[in-house]
Protein backbone atom coordinates (compact mmCIF):
# COMPACT_ATOMS: atom_id res chain seq x y z
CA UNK A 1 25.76 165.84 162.23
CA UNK A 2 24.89 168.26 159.52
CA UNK A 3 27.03 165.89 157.20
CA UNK A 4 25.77 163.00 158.27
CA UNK A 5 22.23 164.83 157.46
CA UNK A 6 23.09 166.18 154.55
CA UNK A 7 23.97 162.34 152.81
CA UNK A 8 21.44 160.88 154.17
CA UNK A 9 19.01 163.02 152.51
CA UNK A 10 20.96 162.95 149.56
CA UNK A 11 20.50 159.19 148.74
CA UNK A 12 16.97 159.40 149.90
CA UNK A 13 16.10 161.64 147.10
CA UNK A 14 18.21 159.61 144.85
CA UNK A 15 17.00 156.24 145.91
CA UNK A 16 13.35 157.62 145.70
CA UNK A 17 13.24 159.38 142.37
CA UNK A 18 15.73 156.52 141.01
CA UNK A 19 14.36 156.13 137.22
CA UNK A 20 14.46 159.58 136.70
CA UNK A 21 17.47 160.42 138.35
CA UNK A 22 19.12 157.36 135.92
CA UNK A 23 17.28 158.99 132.87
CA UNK A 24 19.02 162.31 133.81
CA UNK A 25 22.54 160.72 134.24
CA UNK A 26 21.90 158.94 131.17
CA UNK A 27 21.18 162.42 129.13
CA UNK A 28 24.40 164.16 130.55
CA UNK A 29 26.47 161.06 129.78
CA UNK A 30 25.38 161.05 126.38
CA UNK A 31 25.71 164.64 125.50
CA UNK A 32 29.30 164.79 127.40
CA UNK A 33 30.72 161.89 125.53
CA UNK A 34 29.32 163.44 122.20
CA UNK A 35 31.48 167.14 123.41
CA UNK A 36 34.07 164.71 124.47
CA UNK A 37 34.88 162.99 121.23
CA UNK A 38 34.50 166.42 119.22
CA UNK A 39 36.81 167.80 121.68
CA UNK A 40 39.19 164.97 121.04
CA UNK A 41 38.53 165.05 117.14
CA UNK A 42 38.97 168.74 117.17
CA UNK A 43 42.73 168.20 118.70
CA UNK A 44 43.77 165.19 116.71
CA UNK A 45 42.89 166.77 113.38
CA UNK A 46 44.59 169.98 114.40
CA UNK A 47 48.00 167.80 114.61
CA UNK A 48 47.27 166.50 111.44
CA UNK A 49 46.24 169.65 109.75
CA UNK A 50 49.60 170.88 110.75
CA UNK A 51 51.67 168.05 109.63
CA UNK A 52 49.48 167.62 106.91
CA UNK A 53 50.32 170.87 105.51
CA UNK A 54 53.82 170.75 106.34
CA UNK A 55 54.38 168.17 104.04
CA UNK A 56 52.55 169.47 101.19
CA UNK A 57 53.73 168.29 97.63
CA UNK A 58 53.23 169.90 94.36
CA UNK A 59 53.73 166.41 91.73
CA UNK A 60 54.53 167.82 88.66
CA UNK A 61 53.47 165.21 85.36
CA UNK A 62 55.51 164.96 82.50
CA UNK A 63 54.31 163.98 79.24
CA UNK A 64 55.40 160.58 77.91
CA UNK A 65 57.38 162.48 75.13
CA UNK A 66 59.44 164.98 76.81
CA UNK A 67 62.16 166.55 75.53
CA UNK A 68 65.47 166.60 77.43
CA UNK A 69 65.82 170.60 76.52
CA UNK A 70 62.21 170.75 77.89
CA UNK A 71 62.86 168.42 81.03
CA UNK A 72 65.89 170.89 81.61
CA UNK A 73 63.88 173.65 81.25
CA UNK A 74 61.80 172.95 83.67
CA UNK A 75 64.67 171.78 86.20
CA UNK A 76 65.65 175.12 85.85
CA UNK A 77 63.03 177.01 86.94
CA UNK A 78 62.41 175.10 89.84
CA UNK A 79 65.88 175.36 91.41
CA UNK A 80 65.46 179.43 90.52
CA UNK A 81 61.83 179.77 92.30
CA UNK A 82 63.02 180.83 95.83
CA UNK A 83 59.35 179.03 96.73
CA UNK A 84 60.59 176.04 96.19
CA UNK A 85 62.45 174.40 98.90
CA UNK A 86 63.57 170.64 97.00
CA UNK A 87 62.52 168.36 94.04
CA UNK A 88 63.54 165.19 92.47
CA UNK A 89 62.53 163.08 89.65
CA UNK A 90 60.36 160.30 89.94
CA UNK A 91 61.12 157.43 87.41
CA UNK A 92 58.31 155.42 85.93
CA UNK A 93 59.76 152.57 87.73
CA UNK A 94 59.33 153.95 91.03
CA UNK A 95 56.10 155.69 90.36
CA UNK A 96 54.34 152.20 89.09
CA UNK A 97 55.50 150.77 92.34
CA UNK A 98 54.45 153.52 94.44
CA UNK A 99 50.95 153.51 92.29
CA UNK A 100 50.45 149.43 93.27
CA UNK A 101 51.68 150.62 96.79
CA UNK A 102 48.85 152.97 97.20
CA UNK A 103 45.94 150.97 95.59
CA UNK A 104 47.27 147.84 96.93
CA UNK A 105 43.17 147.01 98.19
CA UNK A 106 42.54 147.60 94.63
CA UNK A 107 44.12 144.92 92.95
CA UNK A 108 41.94 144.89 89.64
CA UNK A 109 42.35 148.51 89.18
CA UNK A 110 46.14 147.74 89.71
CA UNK A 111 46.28 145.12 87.24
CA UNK A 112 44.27 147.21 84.45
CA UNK A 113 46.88 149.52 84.67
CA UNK A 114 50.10 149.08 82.49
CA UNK A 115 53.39 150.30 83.73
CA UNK A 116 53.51 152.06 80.56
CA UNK A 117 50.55 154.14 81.52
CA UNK A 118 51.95 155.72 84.65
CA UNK A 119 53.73 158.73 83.89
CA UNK A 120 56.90 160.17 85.61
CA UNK A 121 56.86 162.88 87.52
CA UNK A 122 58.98 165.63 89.68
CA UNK A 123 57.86 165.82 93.48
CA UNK A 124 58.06 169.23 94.68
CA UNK A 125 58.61 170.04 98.40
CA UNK A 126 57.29 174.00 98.87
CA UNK A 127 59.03 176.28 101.56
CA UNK A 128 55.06 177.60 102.53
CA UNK A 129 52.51 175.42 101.50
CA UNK A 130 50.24 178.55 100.80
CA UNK A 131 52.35 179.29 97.36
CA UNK A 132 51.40 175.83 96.13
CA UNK A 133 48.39 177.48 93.44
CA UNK A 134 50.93 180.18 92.51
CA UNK A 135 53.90 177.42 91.82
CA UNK A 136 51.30 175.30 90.05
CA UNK A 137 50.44 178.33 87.77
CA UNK A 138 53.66 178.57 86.55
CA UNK A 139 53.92 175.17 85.51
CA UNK A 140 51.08 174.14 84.27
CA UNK A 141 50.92 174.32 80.29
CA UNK A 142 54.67 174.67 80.02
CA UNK A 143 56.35 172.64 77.10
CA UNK A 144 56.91 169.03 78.59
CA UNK A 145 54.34 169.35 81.37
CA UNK A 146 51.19 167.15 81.18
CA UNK A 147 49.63 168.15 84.91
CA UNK A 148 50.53 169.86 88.23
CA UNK A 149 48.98 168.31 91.09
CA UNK A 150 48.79 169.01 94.81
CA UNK A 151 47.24 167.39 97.87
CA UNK A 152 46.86 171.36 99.52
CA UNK A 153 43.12 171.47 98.26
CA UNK A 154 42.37 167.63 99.88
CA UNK A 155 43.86 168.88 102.99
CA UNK A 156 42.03 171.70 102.94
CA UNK A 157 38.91 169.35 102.12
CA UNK A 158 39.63 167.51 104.67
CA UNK A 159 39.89 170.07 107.38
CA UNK A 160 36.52 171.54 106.26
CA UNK A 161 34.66 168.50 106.05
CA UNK A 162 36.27 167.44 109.96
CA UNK A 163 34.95 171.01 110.66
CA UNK A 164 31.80 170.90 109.86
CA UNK A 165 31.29 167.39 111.35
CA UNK A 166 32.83 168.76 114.46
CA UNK A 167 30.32 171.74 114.70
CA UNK A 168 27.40 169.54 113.83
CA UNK A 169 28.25 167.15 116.82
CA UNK A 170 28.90 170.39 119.30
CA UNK A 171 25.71 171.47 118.52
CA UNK A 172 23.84 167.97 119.41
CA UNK A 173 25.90 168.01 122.52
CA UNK A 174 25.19 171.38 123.70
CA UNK A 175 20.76 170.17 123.05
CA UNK A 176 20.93 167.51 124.94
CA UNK A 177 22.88 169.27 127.54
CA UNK A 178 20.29 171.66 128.08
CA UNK A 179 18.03 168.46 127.68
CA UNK A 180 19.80 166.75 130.39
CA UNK A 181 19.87 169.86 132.91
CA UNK A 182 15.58 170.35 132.24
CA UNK A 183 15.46 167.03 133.30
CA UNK A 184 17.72 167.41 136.25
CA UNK A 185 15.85 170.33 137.40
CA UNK A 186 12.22 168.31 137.35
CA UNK A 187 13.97 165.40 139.01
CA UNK A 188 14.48 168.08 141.59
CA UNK A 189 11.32 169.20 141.84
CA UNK A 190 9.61 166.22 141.89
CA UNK A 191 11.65 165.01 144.63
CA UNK A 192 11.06 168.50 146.55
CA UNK A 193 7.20 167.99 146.08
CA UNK A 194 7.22 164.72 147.68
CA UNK A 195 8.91 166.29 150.47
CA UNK A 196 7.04 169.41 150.98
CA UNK A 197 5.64 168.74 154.24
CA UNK A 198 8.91 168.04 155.33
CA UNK A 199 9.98 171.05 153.85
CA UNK A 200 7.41 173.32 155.24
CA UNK A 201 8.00 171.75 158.79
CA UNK A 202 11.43 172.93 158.28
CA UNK A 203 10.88 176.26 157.44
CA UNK A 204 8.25 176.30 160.55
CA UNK A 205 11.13 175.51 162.99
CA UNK A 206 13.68 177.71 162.20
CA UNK A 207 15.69 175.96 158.87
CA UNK A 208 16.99 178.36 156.93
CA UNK A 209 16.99 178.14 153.12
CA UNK A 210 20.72 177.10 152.10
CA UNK A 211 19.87 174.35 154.82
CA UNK A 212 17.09 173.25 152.73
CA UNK A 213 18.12 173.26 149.82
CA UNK A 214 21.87 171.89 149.94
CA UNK A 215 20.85 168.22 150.16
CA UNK A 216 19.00 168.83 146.88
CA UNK A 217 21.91 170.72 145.19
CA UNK A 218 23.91 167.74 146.28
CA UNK A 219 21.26 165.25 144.25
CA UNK A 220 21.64 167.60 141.41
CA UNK A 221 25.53 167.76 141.54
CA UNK A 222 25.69 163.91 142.16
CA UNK A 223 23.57 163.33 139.26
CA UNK A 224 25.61 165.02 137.01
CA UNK A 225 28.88 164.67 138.02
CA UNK A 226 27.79 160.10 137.62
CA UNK A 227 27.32 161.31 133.98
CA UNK A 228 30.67 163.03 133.23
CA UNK A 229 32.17 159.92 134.93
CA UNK A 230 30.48 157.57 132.60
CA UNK A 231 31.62 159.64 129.39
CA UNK A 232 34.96 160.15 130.82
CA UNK A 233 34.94 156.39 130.54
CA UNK A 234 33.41 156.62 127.11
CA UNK A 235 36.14 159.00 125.98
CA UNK A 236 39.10 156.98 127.13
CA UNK A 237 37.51 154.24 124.90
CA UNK A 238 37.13 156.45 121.55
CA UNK A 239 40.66 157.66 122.26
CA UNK A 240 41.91 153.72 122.52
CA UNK A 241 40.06 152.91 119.48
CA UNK A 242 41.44 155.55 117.21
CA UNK A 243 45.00 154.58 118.38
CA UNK A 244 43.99 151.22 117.52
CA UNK A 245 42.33 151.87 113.74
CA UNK A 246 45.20 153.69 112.43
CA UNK A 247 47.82 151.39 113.83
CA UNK A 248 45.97 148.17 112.64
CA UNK A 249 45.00 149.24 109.74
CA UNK A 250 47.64 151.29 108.55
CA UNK A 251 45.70 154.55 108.06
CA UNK A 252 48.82 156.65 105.99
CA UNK A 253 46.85 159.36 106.15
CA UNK A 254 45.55 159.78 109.70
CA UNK A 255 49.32 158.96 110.82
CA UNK A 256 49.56 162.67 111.81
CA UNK A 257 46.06 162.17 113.60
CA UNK A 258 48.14 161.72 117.02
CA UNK A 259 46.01 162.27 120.41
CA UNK A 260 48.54 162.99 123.57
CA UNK A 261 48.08 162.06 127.15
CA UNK A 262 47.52 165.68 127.91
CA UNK A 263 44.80 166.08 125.17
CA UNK A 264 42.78 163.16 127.39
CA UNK A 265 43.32 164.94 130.43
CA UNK A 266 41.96 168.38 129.13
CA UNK A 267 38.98 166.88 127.65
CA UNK A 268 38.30 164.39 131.11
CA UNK A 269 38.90 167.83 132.88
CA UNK A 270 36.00 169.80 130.83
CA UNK A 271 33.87 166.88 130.91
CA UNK A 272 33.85 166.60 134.26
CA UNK A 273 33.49 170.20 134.77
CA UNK A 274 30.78 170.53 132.28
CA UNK A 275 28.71 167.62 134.43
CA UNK A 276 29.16 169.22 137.69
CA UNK A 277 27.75 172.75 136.41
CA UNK A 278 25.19 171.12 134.65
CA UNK A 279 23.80 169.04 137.73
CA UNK A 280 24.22 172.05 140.00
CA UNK A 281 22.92 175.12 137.40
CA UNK A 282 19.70 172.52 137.47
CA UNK A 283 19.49 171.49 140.53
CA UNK A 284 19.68 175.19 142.01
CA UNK A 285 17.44 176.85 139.97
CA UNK A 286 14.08 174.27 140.53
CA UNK A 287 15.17 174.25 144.64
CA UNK A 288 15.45 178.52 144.15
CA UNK A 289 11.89 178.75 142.63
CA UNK A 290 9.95 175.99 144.95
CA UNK A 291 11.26 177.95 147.64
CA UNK A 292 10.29 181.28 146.43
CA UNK A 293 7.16 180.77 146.29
């Protein structure tokens, strides 16, 4: 009987404080898909990152004019650095196609280039990618070396930039999830106003408090646990659509940006979490101060 009670009294409250019971799911959908996708973002670009940086590459430009002696030279030094893990020579052949490879959406910056104009180059593979400045320090300058390049400090750029954006969209979350359980709490209370006759008839005849207030806790919970359901949904999508971007469109670079089964089911798991404590730390605290007083 006291379950039967219990959900009956549970979609009466819901039914009769509908729009602002929706408004509240709406808020705590919201602000869970926003901690969702960071979450999600947060994991992907920590694959990366480490791929990313496992495949660092120091590209070392030769001038147009070098030297065999000086080529040597610096062949040399690169099989003594014990830093350096393997290198070979990129011909201007290969480097012009791999230059009309990379722009290939560019085609009129492709086609102002010459071959001429691209020079060759050694790539160097680094045992730790945190020597890369050092390494490049040693080369750059030398006789027969135009530039050192290397693709640490865009990772690292990278990284910072996913960071930051990461942090930014936390923090929105984490507003409107205080948002969302303020307006959980007065859907509460509103619903426990329009009630308090019943209420105080309640008390009268002998109902205790956790009585009382469960069927409200249960609005609260409901309430929130609908939103983390409709983000979970939400999240599934922005994981299916990332898949889908760097596959159809042949992102290179986000090709380490791989998102696992398991990395869904964590972030469904603290989504749905998240709404539950969110409806409930609401719901209990406006039922906890209309009965104290």
């Amino acid at each position: 009987m006291s379950v039967k009670y219990f959900a009956s009294e549970t979609g009466t409250n819901l039914w009769r404080n509908r729009l602002m019971s929706l408004a509240a799911i709406f808020t705590v959908a919201i602000s869970l898909s926003l901690v969702g996708s960071a979450l999600l973002i947060k994991q992907g670009v920590s694959t990366a990152t480490a791929e990313w940086k496992g495949n660092v590459q120091l590209l070392i430009f030769l001038q147009p004019k070098i030297s065999p002696t000086e080529f040597k030279a610096v062949e040399d030094q690169l099989r003594q650095l014990p830093a350096v893990k393997s290198f070979s020579y990129v011909p201007r052949a290969q480097a012009y196609s791999d230059f009309r490879h990379l722009l290939a959406n560019q085609p009129d910056l492709v086609n102002a280039v010459p071959k001429s104009a691209v020079p060759t180059f050694l790539r160097v593979s680094l045992v730790n990618p945190a020597e890369t400045k050092a390494v490049a320090a040693i080369f750059q300058g030398q006789p027969g070396v135009d530039t050192v390049n290397d693709n640490f400090s865009a990772i690292n750029t990278i990284t910072t930039v996913s960071n930051v954006a990461q942090t930014v969209i936390l923090a929105v979350a984490i507003i409107l999830l205080v948002s969302a359980a303020v307006l959980i709490l007065n859907v509460i209370r509103v619903a426990i106003f329009s009630r308090r006759r019943e209420v105080a008839v309640m008390r009268l005849v002998g109902a205790t408090n956790s009585f009382i207030q469960i069927p409200f806790m249960l609005e609260g919970l409901i309430q929130g646990l609908i939103g983390a359901l409709v983000a979970t949904g939400v999240v599934i999508l922005v994981k299916s659509l990332i898949g889908y971007a760097i596959s159809h469109f042949k992102m290179h670079l986000l090709g380490g940006f791989v998102l696992t089964n398991q990395n869904l089911i964590d972030t469904i798991a603290v989504i749905i979490f998240a709404g539950v404590v969110v409806g409930t730390l609401g719901s209990t605290i406006a039922v906890r101060r209309f009965l104290s007083t």
